[in-house]
Protein backbone atom coordinates (compact mmCIF):
# COMPACT_ATOMS: atom_id res chain seq x y z
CA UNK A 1 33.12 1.16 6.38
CA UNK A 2 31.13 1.61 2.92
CA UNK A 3 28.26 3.76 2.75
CA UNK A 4 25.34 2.07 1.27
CA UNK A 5 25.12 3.80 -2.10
CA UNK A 6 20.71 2.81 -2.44
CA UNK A 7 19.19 5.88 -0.93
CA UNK A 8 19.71 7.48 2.57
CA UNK A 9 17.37 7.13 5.36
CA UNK A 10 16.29 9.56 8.04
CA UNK A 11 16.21 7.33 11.44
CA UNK A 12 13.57 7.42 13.51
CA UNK A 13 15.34 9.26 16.22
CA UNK A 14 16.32 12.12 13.74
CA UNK A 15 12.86 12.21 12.44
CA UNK A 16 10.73 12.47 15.48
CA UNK A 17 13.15 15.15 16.77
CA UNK A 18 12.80 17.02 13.34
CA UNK A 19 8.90 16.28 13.36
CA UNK A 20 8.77 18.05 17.35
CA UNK A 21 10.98 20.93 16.01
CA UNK A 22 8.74 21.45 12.74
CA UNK A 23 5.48 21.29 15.07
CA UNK A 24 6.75 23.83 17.78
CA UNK A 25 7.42 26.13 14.96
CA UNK A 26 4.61 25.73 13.30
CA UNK A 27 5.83 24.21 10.48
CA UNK A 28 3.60 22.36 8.20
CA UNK A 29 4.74 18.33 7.61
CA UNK A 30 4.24 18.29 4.18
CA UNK A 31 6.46 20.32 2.33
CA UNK A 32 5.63 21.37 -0.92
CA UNK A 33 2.27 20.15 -1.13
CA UNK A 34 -0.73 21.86 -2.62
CA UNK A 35 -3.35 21.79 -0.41
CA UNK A 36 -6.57 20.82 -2.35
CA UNK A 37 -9.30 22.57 -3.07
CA UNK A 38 -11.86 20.46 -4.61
CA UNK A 39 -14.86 19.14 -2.52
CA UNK A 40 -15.32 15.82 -0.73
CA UNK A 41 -17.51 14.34 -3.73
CA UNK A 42 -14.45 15.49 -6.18
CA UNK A 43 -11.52 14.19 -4.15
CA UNK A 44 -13.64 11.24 -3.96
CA UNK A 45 -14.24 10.92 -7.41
CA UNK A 46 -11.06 11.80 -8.44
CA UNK A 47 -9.43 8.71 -5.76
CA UNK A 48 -11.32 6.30 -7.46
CA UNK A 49 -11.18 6.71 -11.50
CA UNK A 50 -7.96 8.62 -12.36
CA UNK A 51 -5.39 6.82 -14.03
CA UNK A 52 -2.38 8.91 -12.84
CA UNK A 53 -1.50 9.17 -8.98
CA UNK A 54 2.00 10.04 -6.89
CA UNK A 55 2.28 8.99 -3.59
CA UNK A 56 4.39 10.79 -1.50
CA UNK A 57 6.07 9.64 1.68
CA UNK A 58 6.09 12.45 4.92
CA UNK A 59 9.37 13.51 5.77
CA UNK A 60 8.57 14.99 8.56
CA UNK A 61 5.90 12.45 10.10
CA UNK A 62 6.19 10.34 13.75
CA UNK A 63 5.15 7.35 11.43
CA UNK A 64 5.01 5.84 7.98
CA UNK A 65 2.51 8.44 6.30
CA UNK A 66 2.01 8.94 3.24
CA UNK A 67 0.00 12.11 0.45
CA UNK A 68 -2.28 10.66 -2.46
CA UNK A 69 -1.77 13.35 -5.46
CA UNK A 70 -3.35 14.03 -8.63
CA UNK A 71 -2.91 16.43 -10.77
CA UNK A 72 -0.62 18.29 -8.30
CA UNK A 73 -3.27 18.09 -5.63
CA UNK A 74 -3.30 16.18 -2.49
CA UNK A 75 -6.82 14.24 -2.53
CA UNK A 76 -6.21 11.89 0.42
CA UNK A 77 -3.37 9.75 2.45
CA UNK A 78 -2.36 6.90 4.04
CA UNK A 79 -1.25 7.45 7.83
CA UNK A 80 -0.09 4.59 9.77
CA UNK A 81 -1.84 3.90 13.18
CA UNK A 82 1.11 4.03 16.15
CA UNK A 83 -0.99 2.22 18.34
CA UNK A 84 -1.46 -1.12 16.91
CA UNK A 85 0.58 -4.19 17.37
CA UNK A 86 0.89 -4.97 13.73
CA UNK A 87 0.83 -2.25 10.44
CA UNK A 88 -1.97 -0.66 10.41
CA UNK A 89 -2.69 1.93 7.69
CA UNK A 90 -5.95 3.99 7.76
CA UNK A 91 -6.85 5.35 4.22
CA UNK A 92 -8.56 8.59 3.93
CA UNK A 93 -9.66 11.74 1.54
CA UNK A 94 -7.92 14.88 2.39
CA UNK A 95 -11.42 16.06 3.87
CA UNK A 96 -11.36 13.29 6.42
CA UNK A 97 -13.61 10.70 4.17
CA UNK A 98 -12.74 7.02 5.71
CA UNK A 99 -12.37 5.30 2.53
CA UNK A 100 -10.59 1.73 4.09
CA UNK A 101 -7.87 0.28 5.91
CA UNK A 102 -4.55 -1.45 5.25
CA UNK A 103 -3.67 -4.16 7.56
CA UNK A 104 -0.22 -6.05 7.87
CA UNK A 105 -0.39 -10.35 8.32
CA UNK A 106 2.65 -11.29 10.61
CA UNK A 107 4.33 -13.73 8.10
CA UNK A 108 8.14 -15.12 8.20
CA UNK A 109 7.92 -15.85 4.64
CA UNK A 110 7.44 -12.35 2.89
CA UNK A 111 5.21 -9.20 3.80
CA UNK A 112 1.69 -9.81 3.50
CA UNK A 113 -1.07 -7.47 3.61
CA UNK A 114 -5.17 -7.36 3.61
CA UNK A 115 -6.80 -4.27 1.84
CA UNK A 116 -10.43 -3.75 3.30
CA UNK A 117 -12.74 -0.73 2.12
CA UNK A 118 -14.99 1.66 3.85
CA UNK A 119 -17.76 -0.86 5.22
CA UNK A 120 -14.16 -3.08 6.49
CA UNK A 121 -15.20 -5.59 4.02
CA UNK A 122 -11.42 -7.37 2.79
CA UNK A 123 -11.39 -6.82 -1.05
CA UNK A 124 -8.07 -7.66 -1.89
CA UNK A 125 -4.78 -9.16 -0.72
CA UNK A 126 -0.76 -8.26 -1.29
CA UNK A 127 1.84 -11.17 -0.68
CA UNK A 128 5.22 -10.72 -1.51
CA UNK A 129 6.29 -14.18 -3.54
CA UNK A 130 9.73 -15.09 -2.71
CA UNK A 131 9.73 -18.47 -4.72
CA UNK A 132 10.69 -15.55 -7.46
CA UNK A 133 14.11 -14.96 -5.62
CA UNK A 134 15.56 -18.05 -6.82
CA UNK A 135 15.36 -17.22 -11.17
CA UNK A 136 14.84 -13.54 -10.70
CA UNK A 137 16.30 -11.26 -7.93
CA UNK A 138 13.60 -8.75 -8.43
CA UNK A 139 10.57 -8.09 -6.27
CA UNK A 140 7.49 -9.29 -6.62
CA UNK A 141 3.95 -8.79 -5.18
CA UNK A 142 0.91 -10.85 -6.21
CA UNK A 143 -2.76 -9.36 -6.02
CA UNK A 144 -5.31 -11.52 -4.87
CA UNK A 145 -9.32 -10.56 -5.00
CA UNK A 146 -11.55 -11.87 -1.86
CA UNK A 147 -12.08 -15.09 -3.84
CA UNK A 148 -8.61 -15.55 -3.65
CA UNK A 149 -7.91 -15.19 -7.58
CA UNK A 150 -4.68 -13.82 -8.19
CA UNK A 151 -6.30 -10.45 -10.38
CA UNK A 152 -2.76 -8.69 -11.10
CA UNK A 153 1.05 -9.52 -10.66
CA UNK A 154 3.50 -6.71 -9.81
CA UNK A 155 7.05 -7.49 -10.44
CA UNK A 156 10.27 -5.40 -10.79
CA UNK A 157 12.16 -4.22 -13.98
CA UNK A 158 15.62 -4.16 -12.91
CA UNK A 159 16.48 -3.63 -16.92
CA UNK A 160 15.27 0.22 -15.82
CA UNK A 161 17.23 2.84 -14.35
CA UNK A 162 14.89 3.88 -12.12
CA UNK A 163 12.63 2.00 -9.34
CA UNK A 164 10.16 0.41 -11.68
CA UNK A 165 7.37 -1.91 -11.33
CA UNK A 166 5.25 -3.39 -13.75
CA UNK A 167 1.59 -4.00 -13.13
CA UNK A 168 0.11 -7.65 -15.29
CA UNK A 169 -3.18 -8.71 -15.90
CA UNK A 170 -2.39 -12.91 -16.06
CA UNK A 171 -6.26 -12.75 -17.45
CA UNK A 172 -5.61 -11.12 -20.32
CA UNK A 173 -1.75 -11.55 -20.22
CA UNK A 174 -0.76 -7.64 -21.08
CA UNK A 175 0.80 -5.00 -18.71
CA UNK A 176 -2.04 -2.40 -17.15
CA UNK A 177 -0.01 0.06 -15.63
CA UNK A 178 3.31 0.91 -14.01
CA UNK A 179 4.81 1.62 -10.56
CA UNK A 180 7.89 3.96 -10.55
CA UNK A 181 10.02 5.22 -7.99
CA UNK A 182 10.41 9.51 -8.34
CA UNK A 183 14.23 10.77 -7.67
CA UNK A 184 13.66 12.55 -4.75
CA UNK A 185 14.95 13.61 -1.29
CA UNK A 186 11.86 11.67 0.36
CA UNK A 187 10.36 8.28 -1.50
CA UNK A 188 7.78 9.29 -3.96
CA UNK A 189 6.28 6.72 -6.70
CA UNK A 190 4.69 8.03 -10.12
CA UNK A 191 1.38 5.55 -10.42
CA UNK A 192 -0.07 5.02 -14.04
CA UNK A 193 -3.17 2.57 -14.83
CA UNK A 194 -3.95 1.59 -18.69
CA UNK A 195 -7.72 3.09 -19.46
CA UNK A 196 -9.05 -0.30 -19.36
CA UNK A 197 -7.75 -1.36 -16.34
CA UNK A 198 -10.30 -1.44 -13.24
CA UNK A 199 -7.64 -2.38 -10.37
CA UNK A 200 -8.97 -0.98 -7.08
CA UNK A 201 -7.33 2.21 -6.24
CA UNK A 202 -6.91 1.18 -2.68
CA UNK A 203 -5.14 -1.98 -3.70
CA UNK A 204 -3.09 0.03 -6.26
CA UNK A 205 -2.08 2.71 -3.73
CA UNK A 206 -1.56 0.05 -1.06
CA UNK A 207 1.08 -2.10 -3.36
CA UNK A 208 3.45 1.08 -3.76
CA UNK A 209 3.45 1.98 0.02
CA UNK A 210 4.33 -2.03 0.72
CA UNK A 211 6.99 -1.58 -2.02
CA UNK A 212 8.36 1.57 -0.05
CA UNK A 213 8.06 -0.04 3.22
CA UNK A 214 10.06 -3.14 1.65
CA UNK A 215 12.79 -1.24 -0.31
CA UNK A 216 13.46 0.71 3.45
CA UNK A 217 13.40 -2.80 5.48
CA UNK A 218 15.95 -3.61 2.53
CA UNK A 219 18.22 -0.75 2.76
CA UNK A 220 18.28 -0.98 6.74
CA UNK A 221 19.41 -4.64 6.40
CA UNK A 222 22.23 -3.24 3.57
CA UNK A 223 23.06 -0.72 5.33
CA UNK A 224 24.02 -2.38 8.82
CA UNK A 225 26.29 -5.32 6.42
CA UNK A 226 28.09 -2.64 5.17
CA UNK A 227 29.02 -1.09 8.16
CA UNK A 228 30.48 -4.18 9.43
């Protein structure tokens, strides 16, 4: 039996009995994490028009959530709803502002999901693009606007060493920002936007927690053909 050499994952047995444990003593879920101190309008303010962001995946969560930071503080996060029949991702300020909603599209040909904002109006789309897979192994997610216009590419750099994404305008055909995976015991990714680039934060954030959630799917799948 080979041990899948990608990452390790914490199973969701092993996780919700570490989450109970952590809760019954009192112990906070996220570990490590500054607890902010700026007020709603600045956590607000700073979601929507910084150009550097880390999201950080809960270790010790009973689903998928995940802690917005800049500048070493945590301004909001994305928290998965267990009750729903599909993905359903609630995004908030660390004060409790609703700022939107990520919703997963049941699709057997790639993930697919609809970014809405705090009035539940859809302003953007993610769909993974598999027709990729057959001249480049990498992954790939297209942006699409609510008119449908594909507004940014992500694709994969597997020249780096790291997880890396690159973010493209096809507009004006140049790179606005990056997508890189942190070396870390949980999955964190470092989030950089060029200064004139005016991709929705909530799209932006959204496309590195559907990279996460695909790279795990992945490394499941690995993992089980290497054990047989």
């Amino acid at each position: 039996m080979k041990i899948s050499r990608r990452t390790f994952i914490v199973g969701g047995a092993s996780t919700a009995i570490i989450a109970g444990a952590a809760l019954a003593l009192g112990i906070p879920q996220e570990i490590g994490a500054e607890t902010s101190s700026l007020t709603p309008y600045e956590e607000r303010r700073r979601f929507y028009y910084s150009k550097n962001y880390v999201l950080k995946k809960r270790l010790l969560s009973w689903v998928n959530s995940y802690d917005v930071e800049v500048e070493s503080k945590n301004i909001a996060e994305i928290t998965q709803d267990y009750w729903t029949l599909v993905k359903y991702f609630q995004i908030k300020t660390r004060s409790g502002e609703y700022l939107g909603h990520i919703s997963e599209v049941p699709n057997l040909w790639g993930h697919i999901s609809e970014v809405f904002d705090e009035n539940d109006r859809k302003i953007g789309e993610l769909r993974q693009d598999l027709s990729q897979l057959f001249t480049n192994p990498g992954l790939y997610l297209d942006v699409l606007d609510e008119g449908k216009r594909k507004s940014a590419i992500i694709d994969q750099n597997l020249m780096s060493w790291v997880t890396h994404f690159d973010i493209y305008d096809p507009e004006h055909r140049k790179i606005i920002g990056k997508i890189e995976g942190v070396p870390s015991f949980s999955p964190r990714y470092a989030i950089g936007l060029e200064q004139d680039a005016n991709l929705d934060r909530r799209i932006l954030l959204s496309a590195a927690a559907m990279i996460d959630a695909i790279s795990e799917t992945k490394t499941d799948t690995d993992s089980g053909d290497d054990e047989d």
